[in-house]
Protein backbone atom coordinates (compact mmCIF):
# COMPACT_ATOMS: atom_id res chain seq x y z
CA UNK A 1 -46.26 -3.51 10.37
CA UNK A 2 -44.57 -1.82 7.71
CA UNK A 3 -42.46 0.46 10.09
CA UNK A 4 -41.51 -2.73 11.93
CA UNK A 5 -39.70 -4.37 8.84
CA UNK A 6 -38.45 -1.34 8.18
CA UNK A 7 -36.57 -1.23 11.27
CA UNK A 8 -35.84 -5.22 10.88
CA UNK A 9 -34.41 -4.15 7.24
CA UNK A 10 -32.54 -1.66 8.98
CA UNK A 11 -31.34 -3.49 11.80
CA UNK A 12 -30.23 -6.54 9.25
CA UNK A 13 -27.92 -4.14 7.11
CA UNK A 14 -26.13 -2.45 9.29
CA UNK A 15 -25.21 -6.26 10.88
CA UNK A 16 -24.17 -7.10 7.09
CA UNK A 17 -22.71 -3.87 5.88
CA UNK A 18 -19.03 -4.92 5.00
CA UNK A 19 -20.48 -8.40 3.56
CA UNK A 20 -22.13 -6.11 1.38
CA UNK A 21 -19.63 -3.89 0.14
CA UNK A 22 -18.83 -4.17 -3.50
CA UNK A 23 -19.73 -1.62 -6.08
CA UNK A 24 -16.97 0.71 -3.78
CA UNK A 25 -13.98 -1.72 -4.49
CA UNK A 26 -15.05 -1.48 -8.28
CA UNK A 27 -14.83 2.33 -7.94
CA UNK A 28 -11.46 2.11 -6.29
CA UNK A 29 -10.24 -0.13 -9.19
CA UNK A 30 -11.78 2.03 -11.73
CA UNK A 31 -10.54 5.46 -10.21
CA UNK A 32 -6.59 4.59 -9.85
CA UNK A 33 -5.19 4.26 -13.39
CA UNK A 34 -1.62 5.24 -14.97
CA UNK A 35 -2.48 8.79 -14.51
CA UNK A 36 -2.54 8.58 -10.96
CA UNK A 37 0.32 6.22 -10.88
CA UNK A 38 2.40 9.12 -12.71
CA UNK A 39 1.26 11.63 -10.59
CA UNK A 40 1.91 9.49 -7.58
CA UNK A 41 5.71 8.25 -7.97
CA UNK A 42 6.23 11.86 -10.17
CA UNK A 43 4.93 13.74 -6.01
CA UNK A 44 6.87 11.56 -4.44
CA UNK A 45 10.22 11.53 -6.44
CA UNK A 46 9.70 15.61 -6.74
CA UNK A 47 8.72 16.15 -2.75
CA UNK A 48 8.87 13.08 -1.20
CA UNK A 49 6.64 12.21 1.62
CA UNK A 50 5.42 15.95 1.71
CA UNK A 51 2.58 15.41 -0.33
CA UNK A 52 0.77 12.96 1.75
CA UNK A 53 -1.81 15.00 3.19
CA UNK A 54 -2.57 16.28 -0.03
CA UNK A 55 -3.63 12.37 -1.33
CA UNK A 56 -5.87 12.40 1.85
CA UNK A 57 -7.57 15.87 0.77
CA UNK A 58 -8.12 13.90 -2.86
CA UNK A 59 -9.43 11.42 -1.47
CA UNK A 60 -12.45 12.88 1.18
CA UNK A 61 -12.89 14.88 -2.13
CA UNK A 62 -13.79 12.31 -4.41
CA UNK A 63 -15.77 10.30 -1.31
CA UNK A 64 -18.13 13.53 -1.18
CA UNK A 65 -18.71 13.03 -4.83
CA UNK A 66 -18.91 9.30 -4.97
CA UNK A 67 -21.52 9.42 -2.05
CA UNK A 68 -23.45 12.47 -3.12
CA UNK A 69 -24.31 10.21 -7.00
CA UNK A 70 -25.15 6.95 -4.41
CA UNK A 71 -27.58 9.35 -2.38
CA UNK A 72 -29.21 11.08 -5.12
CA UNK A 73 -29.91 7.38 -6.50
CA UNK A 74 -30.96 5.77 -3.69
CA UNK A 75 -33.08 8.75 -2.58
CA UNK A 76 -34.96 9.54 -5.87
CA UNK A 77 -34.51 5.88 -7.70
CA UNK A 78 -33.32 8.02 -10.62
CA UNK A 79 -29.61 7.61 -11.77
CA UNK A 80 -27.66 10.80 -11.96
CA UNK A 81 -28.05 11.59 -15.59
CA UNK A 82 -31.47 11.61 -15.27
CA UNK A 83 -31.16 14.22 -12.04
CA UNK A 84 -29.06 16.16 -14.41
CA UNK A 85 -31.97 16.33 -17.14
CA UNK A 86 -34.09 18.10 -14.79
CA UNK A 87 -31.64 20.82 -14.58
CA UNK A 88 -31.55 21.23 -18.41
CA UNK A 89 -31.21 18.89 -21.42
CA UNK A 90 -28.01 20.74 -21.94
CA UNK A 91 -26.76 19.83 -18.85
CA UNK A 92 -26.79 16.14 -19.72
CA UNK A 93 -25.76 16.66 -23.21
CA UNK A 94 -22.79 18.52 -22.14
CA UNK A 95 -22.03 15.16 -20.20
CA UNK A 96 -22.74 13.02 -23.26
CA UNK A 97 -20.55 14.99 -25.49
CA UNK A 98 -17.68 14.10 -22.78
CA UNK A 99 -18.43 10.61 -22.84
CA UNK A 100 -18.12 10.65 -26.48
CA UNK A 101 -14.87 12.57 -27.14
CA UNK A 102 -13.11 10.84 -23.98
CA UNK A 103 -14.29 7.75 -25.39
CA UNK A 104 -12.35 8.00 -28.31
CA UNK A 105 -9.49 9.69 -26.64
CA UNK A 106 -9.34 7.35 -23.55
CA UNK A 107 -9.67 3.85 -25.03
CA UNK A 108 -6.46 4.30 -26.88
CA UNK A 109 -4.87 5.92 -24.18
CA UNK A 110 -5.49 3.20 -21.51
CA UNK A 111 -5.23 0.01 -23.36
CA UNK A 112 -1.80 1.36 -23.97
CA UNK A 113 -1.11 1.30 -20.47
CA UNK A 114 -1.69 -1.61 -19.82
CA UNK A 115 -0.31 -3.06 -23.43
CA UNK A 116 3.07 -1.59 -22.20
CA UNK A 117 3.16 -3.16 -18.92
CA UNK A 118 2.50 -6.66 -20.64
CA UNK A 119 4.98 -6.23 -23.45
CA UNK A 120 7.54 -4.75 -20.71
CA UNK A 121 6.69 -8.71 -19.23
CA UNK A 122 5.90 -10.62 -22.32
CA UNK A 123 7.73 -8.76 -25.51
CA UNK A 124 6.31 -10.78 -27.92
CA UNK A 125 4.04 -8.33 -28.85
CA UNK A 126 4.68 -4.30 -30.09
CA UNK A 127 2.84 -2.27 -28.02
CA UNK A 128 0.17 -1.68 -30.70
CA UNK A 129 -0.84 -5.39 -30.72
CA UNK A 130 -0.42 -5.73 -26.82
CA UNK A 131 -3.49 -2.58 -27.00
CA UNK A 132 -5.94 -4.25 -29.39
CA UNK A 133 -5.64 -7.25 -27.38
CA UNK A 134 -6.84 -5.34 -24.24
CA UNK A 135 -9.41 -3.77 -26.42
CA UNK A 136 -10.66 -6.96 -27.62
CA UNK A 137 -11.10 -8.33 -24.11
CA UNK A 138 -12.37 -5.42 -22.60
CA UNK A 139 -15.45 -5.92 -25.43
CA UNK A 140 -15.73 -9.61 -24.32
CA UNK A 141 -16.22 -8.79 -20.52
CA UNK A 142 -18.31 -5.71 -21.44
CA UNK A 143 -20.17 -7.78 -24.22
CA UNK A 144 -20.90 -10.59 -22.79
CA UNK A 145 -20.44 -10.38 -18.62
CA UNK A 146 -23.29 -9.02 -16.34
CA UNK A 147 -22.48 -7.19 -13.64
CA UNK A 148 -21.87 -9.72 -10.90
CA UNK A 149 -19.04 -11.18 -12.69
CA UNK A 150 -17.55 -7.74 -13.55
CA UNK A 151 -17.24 -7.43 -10.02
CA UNK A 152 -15.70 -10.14 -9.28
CA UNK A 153 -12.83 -10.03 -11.83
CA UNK A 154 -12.53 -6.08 -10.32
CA UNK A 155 -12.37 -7.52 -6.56
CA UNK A 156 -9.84 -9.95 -8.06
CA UNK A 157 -7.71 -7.50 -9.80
CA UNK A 158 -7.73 -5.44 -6.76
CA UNK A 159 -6.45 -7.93 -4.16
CA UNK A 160 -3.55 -8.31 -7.32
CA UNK A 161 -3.03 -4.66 -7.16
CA UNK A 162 -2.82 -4.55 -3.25
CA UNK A 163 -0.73 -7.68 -2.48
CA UNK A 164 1.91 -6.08 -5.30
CA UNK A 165 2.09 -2.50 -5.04
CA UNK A 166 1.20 -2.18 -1.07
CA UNK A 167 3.66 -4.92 -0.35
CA UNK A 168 6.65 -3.78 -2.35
CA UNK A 169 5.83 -0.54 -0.08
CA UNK A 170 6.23 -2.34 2.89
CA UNK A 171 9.47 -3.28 2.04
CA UNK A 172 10.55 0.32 2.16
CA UNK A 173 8.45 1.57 4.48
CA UNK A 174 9.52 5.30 6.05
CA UNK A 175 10.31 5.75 9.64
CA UNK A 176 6.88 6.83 11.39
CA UNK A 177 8.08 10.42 12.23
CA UNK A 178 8.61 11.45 8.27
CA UNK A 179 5.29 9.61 7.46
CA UNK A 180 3.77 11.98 10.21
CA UNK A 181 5.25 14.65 8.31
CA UNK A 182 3.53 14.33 5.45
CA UNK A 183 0.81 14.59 7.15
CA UNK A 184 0.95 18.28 7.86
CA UNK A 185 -0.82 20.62 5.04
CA UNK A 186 2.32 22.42 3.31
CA UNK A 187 3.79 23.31 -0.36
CA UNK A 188 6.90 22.85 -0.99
CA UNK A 189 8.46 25.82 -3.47
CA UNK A 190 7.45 24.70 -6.88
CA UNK A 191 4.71 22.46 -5.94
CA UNK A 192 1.68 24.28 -6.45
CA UNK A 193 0.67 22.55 -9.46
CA UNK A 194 1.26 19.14 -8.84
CA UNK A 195 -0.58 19.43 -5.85
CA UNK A 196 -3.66 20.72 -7.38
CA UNK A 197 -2.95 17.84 -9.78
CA UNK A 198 -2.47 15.04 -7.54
CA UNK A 199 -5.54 16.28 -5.25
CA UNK A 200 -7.65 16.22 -8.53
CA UNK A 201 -6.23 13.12 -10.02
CA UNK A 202 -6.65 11.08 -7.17
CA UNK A 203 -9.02 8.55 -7.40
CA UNK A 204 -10.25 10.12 -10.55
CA UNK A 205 -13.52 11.52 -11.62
CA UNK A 206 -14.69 10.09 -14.86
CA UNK A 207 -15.94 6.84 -13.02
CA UNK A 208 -17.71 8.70 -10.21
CA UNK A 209 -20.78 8.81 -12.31
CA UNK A 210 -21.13 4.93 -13.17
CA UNK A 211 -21.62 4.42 -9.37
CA UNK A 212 -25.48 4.91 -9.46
CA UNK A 213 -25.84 2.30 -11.90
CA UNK A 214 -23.38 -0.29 -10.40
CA UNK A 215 -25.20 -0.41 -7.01
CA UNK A 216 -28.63 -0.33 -9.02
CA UNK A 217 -27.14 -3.54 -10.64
CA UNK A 218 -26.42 -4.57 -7.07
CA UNK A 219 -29.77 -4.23 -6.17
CA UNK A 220 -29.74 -0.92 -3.80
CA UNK A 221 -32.62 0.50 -3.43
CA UNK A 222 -34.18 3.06 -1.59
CA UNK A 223 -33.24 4.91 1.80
CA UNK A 224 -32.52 2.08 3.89
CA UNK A 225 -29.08 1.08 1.65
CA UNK A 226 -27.85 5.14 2.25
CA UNK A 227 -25.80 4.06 5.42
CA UNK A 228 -24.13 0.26 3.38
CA UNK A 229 -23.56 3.30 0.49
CA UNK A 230 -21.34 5.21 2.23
CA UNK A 231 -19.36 2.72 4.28
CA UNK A 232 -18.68 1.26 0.85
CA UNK A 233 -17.99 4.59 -0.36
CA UNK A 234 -15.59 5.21 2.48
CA UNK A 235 -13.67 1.84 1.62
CA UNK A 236 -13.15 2.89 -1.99
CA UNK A 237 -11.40 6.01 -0.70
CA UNK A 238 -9.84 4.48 1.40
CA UNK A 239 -8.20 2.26 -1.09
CA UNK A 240 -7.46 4.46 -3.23
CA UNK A 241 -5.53 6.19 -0.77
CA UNK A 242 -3.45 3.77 0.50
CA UNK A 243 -2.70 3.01 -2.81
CA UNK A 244 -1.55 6.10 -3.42
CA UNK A 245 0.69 6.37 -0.31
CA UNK A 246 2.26 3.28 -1.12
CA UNK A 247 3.46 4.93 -4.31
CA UNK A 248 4.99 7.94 -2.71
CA UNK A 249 6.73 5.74 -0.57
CA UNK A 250 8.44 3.65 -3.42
CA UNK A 251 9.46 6.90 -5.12
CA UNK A 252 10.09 8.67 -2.20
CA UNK A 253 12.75 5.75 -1.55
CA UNK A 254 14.43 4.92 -4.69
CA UNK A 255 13.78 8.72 -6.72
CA UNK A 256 13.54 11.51 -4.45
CA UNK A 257 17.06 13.20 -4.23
CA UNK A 258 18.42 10.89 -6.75
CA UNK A 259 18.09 13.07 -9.96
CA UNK A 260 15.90 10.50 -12.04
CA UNK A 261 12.83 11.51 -13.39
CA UNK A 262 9.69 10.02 -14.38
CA UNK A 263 8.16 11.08 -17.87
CA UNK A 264 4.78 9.44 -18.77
CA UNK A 265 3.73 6.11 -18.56
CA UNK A 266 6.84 4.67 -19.98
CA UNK A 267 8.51 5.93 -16.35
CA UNK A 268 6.72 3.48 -14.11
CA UNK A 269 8.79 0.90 -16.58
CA UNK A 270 11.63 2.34 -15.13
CA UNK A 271 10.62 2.66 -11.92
CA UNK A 272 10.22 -1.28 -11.62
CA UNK A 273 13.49 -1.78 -12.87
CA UNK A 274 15.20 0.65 -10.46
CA UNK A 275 13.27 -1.21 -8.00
CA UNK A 276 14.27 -4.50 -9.36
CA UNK A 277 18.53 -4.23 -9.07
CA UNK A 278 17.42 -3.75 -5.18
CA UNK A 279 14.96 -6.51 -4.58
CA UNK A 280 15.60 -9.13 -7.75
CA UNK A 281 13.53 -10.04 -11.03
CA UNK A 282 10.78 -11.06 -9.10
CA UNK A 283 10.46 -7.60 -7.21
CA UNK A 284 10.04 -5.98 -10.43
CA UNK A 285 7.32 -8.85 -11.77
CA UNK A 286 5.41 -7.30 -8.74
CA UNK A 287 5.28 -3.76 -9.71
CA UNK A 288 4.98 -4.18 -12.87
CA UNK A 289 1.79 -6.98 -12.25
CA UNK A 290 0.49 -4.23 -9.87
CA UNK A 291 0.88 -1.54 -12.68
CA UNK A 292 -0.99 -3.55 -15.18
CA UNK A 293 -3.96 -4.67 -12.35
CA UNK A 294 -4.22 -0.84 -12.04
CA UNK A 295 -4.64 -0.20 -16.13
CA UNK A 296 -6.35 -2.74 -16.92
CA UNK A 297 -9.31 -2.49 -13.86
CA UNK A 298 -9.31 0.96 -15.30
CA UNK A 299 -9.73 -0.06 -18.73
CA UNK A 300 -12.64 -2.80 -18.00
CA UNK A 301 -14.44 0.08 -15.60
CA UNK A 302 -14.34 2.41 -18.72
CA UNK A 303 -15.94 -0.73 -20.96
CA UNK A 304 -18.35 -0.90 -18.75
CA UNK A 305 -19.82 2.67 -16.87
CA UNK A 306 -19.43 4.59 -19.98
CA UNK A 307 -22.03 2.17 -22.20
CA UNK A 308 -24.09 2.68 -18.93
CA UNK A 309 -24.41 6.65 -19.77
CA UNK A 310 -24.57 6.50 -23.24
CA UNK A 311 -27.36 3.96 -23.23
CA UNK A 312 -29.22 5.85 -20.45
CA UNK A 313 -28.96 9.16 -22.51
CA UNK A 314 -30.24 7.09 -25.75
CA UNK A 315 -33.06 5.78 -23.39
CA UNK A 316 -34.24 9.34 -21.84
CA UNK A 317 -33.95 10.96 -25.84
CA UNK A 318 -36.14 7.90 -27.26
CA UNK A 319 -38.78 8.09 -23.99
CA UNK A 320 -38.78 12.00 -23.74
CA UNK A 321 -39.45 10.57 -19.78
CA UNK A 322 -37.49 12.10 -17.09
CA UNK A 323 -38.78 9.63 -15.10
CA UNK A 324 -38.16 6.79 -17.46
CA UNK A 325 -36.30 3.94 -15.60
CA UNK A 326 -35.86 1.01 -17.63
CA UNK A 327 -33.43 -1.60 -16.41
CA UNK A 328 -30.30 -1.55 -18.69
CA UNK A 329 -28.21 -4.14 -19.56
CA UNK A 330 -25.27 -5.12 -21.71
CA UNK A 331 -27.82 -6.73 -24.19
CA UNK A 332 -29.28 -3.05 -24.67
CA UNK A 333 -28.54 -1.81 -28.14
CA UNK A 334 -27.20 1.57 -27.30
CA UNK A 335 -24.80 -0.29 -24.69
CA UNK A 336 -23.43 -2.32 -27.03
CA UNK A 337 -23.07 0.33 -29.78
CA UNK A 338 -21.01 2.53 -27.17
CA UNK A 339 -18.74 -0.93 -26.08
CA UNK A 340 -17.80 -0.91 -30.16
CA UNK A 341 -17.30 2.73 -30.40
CA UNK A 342 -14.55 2.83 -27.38
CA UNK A 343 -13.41 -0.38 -28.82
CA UNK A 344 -12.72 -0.15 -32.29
CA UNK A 345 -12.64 3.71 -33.48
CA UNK A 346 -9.93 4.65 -30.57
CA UNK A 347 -7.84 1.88 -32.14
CA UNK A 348 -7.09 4.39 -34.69
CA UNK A 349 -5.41 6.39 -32.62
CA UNK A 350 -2.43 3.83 -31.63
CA UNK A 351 -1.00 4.62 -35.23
CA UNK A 352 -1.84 8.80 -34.41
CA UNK A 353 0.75 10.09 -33.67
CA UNK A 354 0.02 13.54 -32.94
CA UNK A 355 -3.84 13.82 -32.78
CA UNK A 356 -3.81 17.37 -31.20
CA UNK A 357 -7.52 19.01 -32.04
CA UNK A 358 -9.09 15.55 -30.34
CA UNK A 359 -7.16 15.80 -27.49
CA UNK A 360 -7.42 19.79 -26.95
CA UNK A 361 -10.72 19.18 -27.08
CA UNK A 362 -11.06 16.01 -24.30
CA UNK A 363 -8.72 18.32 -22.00
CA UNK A 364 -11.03 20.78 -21.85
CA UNK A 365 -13.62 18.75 -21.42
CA UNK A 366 -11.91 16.63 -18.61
CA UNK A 367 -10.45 19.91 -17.00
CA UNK A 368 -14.35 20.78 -16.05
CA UNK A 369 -15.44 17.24 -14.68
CA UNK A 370 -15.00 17.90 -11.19
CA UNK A 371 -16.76 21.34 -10.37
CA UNK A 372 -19.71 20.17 -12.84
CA UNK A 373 -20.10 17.22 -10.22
CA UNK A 374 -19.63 19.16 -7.20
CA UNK A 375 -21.98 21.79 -8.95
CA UNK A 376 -24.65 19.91 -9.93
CA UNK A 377 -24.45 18.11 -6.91
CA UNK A 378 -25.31 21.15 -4.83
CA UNK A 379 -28.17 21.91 -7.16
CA UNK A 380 -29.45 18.64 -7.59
CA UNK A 381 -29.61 17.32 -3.32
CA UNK A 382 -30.55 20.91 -1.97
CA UNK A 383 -33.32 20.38 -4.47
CA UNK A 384 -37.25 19.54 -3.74
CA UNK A 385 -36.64 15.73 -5.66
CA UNK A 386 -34.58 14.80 -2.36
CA UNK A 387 -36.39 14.05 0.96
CA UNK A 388 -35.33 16.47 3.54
CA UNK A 389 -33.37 13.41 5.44
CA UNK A 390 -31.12 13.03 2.35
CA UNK A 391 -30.39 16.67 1.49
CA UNK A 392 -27.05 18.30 1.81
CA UNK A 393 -25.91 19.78 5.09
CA UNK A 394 -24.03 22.34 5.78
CA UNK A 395 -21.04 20.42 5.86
CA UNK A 396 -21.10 18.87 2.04
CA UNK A 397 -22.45 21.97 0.84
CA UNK A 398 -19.04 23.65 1.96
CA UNK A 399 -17.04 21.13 1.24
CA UNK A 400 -18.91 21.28 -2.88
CA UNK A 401 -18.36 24.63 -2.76
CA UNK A 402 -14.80 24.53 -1.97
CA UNK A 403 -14.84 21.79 -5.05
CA UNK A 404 -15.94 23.83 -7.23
CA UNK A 405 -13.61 26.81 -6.23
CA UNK A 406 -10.59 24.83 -6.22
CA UNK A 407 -11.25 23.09 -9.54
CA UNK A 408 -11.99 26.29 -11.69
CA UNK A 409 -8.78 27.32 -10.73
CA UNK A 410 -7.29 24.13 -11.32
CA UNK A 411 -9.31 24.02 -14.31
CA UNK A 412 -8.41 27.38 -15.64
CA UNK A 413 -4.80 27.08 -15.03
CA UNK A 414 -4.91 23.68 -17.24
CA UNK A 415 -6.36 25.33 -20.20
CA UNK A 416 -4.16 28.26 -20.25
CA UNK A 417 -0.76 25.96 -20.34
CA UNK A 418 -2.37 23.51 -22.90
CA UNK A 419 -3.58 26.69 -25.28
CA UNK A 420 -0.26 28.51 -24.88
């Protein structure tokens, strides 16, 4: 009998599997922020559509990642930083210590984003006040809003970002022949490094982790969801991708050739405008609505995963249980104590203006997120703890491996130009 409605609970998800998608549109709102929207238009007015296959390659690279934390969840019911305990308390700690210092570092960093974008609409505001604003409301959601209505502001924001950014694409759109050309692996002279970086930036990797406990909150559980995982999974990528695409193309029209350049956030300001004496006012509302959708569903993401972690760490230090799987929420007070530490200490930092042992310090942390994921991925689902159904194959294993190869180097190179 039980086998049976198995097979029934099988048989019903696999009907309902892109009703049930969800946490994987969060992750593609979480994982595009201004950094890949820099690196994006920077490729694209730099190369032009050369780069494309290299936003592909980013992308199957963070799926494998993204779908590696859902399977270790869903096959051991234990979130990923518990799976990392067992393969040291250090392990975890060194996590921790990340989520910490990029805590400080990153909550000043993106509610500037965003708090440009809305001044560059509504100046009534200095940039400074447009950031605690964001701050303040990212608090409220992350205070106050379980996860089902988290996710529904994210699919909201995303449809914003799509409609905008995707559409002002289409207006521009590249003859199918240079598309295809893009699609051919190459390096242009010079490009070496900002192909490393846009493979690694896109999509991100901070938010990867905070996967496991968004489709927990969901209500995943157990080997049956594995398959609805990775479709979602697959449509976060996918996103993400065309996302990214339809940023190459709008720099790839109005940049590449042209002799403008893009420097830091304050360039996709410009970019809108050049885009605006084309298409009107209005056209460069749209990007600049689309830019802000993509901060700010980075900046709620970060309010909410990163409390996740820190109160799960709290929990496994206080239990001494690596087995200990108490249901978190945003009432829990180690979640709420991490929601005011990214709120309120990284406001200090918008009147920093050169705070450069804190940031040395989250670079080389950040530099090392990728190949400790693909690592202790490889350790962690070629391990005993997974069924031998939801182990690696040969296949991820590789393609980890590769991760790991690639990202030292990228890693490596990284440190050495920020140190010199």
């Amino acid at each position: 009998m039980k086998d049976r409605n198995d097979l029934e609970s099988s048989s019903s998800l696999d009907k309902n599997k892109l009703l049930l998608v969800g946490p994987g549109l969060v992750v593609a709102a979480a994982g595009v922020g201004a950094g890949d929207l820099v690196a994006s238009l920077v490729v694209g007015a730099d190369f032009g559509l050369v780069l494309i296959w290299a936003v592909i390659l980013g992308a199957l690279i963070k799926y494998v990642l993204n779908e590696g934390v859902g399977r270790w969840y869903l096959a051991t019911g234990q979130t990923i930083l518990q799976g990392w305990r067992f393969l040291g308390r250090w392990v975890s700690g060194y996590y921790v210590l990340y989520v910490v210092l990029f805590g400080l570092i990153y909550g000043s960093a993106v509610t500037s984003a965003c708090a440009l974008f809305m001044s560059a609409m509504f100046p009534v505001l200095p940039i400074w006040g447009w950031a605690i604003v964001h701050a303040i409301v990212g608090l409220t959601v992350g205070w106050f809003g379980r996860y089902g209505k988290f996710e529904r502001i994210m699919q909201v924001l995303v449809v914003v970002m799509f409609i905008t950014v995707v559409g002002s694409a289409m207006l521009v759109f590249p003859s199918i022949g240079d598309l295809a050309g893009g699609l051919i692996p190459r390096m242009p002279e010079g490009s070496f490094l900002q192909t490393l970086g846009l493979i690694s930036g896109v999509g991100g990797a901070a938010s990867i982790p905070y996967y496991c406990y968004w489709i927990r909150e969901k209500g995943w559980h157990g080997g049956l969801w594995v398959s609805v995982m990775r479709l979602d999974s697959a449509v976060a990528y996918i996103i993400t991708a065309i996302f990214c695409f339809s940023l190459i193309i709008v720099a790839n029209e109005f940049l590449h050739g042209s002799g403008l350049t893009l420097s830091g956030t304050e360039g996709l300001v410009t970019m809108a405008d050049v885009y605006g004496e084309r298409f009107g006012t209005v056209a460069t509302w749209l990007l600049l609505i689309g830019f802000w959708s993509a901060s700010f569903t980075s900046l709620l993401s970060a309010w909410n995963g990163l409390p996740y972690i820190f109160a799960d760490f709290v929990q496994l230090l206080k239990n001494k249980d690596k087995n200990s799987n108490r249901v978190i929420t945003e009432k829990d007070p180690a979640f709420r104590a991490y929601l005011l530490w990214i709120t309120f200490p990284s406001m200090l930092f918008l009147f920093v203006d050169d705070p450069i042992l804190l940031v040395f310090i989250g670079l080389a942390f950040s530099a090392t997120i990728l190949p400790f994921l693909a690592l202790t991925l490889m350790l962690l689902l070629n391990s005993k703890k997974v069924a031998m159904k939801y182990r690696n194959g040969v296949v991820n294993n590789l393609i980890l491996g590769a991760i790991v190869v690639l990202f030292i180097t990228l890693s490596a190179i990284e440190l050495y130009q920020s140190f010199l």
